[in-house]
N, C-alpha and C. Protein backbone atom coordinates (compact mmCIF):
# COMPACT_ATOMS: atom_id res chain seq x y z
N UNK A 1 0.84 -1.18 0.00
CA UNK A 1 0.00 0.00 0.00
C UNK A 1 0.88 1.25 0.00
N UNK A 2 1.03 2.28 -0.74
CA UNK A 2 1.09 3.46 -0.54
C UNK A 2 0.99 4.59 0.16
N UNK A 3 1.52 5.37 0.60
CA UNK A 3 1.24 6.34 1.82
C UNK A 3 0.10 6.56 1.89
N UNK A 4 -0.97 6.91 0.64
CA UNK A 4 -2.10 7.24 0.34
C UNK A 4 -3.21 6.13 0.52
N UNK A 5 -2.68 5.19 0.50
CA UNK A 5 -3.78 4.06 1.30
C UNK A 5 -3.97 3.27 -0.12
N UNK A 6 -3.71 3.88 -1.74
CA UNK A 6 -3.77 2.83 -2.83
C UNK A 6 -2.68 1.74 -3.20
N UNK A 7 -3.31 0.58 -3.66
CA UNK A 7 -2.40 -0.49 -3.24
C UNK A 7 -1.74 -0.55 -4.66
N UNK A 8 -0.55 -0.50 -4.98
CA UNK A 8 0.52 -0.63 -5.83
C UNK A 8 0.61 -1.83 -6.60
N UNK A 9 0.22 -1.46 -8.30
CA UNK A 9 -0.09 -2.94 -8.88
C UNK A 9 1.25 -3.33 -9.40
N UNK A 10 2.02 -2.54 -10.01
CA UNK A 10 3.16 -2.36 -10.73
C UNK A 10 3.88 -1.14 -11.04
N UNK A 11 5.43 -1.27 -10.95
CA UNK A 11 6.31 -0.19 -11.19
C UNK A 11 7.20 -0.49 -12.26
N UNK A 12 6.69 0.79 -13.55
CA UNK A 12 7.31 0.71 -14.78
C UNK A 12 8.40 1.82 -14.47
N UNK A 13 9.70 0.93 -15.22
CA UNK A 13 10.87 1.95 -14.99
C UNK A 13 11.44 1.93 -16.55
N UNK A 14 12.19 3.21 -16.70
CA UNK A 14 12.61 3.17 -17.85
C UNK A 14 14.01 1.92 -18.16
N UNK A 15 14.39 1.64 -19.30
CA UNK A 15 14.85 0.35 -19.82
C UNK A 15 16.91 0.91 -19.49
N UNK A 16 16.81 2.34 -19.55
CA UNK A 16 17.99 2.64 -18.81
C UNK A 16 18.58 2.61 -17.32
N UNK A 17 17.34 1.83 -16.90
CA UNK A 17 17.32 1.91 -15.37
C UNK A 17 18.44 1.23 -14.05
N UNK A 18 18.98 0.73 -15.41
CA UNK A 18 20.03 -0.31 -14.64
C UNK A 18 21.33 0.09 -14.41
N UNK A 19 22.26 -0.41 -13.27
CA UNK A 19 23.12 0.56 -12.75
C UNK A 19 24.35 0.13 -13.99
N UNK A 20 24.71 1.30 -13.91
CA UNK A 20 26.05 1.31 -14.84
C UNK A 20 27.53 0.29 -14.46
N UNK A 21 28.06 0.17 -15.48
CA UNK A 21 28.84 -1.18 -15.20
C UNK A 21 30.24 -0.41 -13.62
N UNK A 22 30.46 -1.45 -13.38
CA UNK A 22 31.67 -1.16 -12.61
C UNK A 22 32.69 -0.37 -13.07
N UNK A 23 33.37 0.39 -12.91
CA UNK A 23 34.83 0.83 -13.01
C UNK A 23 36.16 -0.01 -12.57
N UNK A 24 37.07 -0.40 -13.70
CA UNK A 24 38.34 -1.08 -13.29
C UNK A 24 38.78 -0.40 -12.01
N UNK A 25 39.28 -1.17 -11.05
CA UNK A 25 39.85 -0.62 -9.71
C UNK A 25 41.14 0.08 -10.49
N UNK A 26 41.46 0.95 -9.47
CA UNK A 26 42.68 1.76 -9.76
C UNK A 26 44.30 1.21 -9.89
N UNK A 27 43.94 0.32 -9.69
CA UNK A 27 45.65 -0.47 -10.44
C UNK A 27 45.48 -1.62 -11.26
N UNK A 28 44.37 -1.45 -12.26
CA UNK A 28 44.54 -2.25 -13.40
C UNK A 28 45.26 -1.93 -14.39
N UNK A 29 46.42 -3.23 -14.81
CA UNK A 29 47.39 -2.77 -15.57
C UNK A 29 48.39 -2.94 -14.62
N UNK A 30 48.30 -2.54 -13.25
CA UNK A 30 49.52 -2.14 -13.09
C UNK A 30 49.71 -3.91 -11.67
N UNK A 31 48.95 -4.27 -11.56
CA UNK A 31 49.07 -6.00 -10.66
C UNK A 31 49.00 -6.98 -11.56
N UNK A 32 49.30 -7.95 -10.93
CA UNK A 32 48.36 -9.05 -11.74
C UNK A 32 48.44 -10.31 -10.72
N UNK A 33 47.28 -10.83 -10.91
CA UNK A 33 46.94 -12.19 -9.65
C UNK A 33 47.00 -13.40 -10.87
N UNK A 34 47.63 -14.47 -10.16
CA UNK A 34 47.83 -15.35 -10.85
C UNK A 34 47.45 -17.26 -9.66
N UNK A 35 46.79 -17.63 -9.63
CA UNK A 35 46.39 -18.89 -9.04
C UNK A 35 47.09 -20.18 -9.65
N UNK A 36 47.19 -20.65 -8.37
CA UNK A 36 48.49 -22.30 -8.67
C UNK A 36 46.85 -23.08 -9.21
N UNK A 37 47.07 -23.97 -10.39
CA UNK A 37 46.41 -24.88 -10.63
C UNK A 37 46.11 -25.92 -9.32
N UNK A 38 46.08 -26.11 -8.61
CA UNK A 38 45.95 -26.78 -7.60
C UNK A 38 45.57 -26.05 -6.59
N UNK A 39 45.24 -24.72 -6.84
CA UNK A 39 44.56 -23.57 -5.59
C UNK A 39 43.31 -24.45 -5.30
N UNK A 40 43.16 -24.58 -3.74
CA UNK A 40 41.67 -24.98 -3.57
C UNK A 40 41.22 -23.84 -2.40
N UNK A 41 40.04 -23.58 -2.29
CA UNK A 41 39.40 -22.83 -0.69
C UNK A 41 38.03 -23.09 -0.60
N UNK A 42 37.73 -23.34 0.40
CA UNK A 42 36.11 -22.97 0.45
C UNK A 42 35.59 -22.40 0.56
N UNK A 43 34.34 -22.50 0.89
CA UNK A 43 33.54 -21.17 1.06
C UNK A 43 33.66 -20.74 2.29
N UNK A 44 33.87 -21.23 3.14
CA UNK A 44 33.84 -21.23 4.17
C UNK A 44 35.34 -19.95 4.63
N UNK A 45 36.16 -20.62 4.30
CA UNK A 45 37.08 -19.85 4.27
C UNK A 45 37.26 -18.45 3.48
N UNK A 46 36.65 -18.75 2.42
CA UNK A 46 36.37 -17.50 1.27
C UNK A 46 35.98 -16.43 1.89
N UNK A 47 34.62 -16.63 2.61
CA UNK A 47 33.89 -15.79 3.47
C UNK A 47 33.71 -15.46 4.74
N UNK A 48 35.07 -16.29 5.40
CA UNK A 48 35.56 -15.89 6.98
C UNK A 48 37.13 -15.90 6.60
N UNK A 49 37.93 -14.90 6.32
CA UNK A 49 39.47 -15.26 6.25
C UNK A 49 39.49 -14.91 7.75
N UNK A 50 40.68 -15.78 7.95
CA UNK A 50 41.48 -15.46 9.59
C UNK A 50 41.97 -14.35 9.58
């Protein structure tokens, strides 16, 4: 419902509505990450580092 008390059937947005892409972080070009074929981690770890 709406502040106004009418209940909201649908919200049309224009087709540009979507957020613009990311920007390269500021030292692209200038790092580079490279992984051992044998890299393993979990998720677990992924999403709690020590």
């Amino acid at each position: 419902m709406s502040e106004n008390g009418d209940e909201i059937i649908s919200l049309l947005l224009p087709e540009n509505s979507q957020k613009p892409k990311r920007k390269p972080g500021i030292l692209e070009g200038e790092v580079k990450v490279v992984f051992a074929p044998d890299f393993k981690i979990t998720e677990e770890e992924f999403l709690n580092p020590k």
